[in-house]
N, C-alpha and C. Protein backbone atom coordinates (compact mmCIF):
# COMPACT_ATOMS: atom_id res chain seq x y z
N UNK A 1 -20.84 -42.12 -9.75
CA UNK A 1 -21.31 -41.82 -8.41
C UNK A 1 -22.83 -41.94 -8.32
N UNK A 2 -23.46 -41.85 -9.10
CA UNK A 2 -24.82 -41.40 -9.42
C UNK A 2 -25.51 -42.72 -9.07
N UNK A 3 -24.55 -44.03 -9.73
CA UNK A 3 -25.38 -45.24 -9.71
C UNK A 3 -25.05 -45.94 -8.24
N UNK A 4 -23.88 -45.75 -7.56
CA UNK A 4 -23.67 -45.51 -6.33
C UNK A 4 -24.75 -45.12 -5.32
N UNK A 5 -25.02 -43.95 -5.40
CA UNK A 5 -26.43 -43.28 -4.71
C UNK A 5 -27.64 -44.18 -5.08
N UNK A 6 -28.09 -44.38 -6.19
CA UNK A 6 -28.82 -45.04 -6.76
C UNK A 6 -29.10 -46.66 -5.99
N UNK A 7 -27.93 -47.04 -6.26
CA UNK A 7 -27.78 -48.37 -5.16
C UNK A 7 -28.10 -48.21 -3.75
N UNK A 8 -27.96 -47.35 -3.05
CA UNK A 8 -27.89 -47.26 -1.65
C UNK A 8 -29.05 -46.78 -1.59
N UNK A 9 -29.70 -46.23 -2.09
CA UNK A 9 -31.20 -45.92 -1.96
C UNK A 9 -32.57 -47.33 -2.40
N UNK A 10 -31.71 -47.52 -3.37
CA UNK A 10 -32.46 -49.05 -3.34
C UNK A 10 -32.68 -49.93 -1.87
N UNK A 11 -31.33 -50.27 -1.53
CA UNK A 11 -31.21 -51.24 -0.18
C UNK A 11 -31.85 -50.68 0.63
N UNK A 12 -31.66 -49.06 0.89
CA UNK A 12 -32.71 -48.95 1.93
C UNK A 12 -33.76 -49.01 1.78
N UNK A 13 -34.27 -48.66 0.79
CA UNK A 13 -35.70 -49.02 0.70
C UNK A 13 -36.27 -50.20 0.92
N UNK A 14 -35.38 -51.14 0.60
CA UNK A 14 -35.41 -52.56 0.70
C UNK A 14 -35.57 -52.73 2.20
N UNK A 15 -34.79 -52.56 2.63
CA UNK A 15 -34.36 -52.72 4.15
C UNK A 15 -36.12 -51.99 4.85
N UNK A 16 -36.19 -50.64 4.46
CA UNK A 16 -37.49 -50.52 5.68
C UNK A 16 -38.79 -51.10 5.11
N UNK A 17 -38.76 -51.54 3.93
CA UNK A 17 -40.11 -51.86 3.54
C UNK A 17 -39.98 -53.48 3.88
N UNK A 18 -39.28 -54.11 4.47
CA UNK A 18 -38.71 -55.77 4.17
C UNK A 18 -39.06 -56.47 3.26
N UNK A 19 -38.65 -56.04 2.14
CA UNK A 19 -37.90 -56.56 0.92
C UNK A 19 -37.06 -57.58 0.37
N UNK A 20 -36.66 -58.03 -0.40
CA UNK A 20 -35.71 -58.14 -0.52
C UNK A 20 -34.96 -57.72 -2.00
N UNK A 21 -34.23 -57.59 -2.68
CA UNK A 21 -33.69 -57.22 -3.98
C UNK A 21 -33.53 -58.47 -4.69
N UNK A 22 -33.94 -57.49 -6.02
CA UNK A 22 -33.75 -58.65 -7.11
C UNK A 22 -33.46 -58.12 -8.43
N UNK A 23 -32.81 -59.13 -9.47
CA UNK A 23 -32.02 -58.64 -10.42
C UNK A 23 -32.56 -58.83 -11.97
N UNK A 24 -33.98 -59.61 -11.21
CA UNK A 24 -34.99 -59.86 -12.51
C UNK A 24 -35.29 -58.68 -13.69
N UNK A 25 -35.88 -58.47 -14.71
CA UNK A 25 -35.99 -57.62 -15.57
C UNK A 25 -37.74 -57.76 -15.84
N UNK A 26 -38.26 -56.80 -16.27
CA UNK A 26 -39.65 -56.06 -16.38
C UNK A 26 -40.18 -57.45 -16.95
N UNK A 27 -39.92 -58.34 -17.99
CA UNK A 27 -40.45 -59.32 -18.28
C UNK A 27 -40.55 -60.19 -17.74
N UNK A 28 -39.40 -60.73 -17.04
CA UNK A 28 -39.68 -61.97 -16.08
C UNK A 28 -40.37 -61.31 -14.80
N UNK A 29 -40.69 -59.96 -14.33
CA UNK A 29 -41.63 -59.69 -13.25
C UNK A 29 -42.99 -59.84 -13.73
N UNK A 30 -43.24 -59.47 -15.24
CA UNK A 30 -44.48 -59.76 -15.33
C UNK A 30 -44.90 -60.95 -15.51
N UNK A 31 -44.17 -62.33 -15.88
CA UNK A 31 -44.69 -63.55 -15.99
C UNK A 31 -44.76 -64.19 -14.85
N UNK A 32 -43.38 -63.51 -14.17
CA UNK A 32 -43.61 -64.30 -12.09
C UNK A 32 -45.40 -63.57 -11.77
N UNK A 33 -45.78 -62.31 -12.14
CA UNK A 33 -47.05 -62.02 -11.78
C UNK A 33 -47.82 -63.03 -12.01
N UNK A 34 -48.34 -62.90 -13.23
CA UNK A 34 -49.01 -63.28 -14.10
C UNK A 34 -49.28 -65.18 -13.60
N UNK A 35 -48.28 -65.72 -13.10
CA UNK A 35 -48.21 -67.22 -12.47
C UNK A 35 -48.52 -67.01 -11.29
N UNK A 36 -48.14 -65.83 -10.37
CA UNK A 36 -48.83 -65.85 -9.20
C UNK A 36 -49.93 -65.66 -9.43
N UNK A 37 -50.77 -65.03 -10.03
CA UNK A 37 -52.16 -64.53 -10.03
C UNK A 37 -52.92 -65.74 -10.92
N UNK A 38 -52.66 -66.37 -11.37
CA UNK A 38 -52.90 -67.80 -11.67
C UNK A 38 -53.46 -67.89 -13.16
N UNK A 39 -52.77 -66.57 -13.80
CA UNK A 39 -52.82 -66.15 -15.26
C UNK A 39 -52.16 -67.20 -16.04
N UNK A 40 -52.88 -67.89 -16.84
CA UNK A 40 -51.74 -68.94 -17.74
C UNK A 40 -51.23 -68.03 -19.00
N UNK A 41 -51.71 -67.35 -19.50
CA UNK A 41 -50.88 -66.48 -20.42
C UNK A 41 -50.64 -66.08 -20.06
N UNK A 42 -49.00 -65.78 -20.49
CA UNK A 42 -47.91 -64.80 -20.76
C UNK A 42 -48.39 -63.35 -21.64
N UNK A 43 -47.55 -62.34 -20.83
CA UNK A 43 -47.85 -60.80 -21.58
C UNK A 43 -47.64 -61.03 -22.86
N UNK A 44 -47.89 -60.27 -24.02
CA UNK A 44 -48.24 -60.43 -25.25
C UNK A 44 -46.65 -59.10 -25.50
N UNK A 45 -46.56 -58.36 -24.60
CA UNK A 45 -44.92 -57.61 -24.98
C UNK A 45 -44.23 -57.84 -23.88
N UNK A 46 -43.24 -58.71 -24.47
CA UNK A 46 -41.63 -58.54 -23.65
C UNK A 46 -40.83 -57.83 -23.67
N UNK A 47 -39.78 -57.21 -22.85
CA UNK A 47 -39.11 -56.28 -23.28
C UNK A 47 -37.69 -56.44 -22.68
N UNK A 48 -36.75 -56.57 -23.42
CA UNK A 48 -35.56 -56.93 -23.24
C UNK A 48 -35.18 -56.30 -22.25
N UNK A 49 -34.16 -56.58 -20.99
CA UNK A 49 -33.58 -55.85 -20.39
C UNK A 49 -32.54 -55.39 -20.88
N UNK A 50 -32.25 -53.69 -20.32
CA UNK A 50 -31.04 -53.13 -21.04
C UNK A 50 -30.45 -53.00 -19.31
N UNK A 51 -29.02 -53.33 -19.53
CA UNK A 51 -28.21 -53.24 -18.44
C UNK A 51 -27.27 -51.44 -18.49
């Protein structure tokens, strides 16, 4: 139930901030940064996503 709540609090948040959701993990957010900001290196720690 917990991850239930969890979910539905996500979307909304999503929803009033206009958002959208995504299923990326801490590493690939920091290299999508890191290319937006026009960083050619990559973070020096990756970190596996745990599902």
């Amino acid at each position: 139930m917990g991850k239930l709540y969890a979910n539905n609090v996500q979307k909304l948040m999503a929803s009033e901030g206009n958002m959208i959701l995504s299923d990326i993990g801490l590493a690939e957010k920091r290299i999508n940064h890191a290319t937006l900001n026009g960083n050619n290196s990559l973070p020096s720690v990756l970190h596996q996503k745990h599902n």
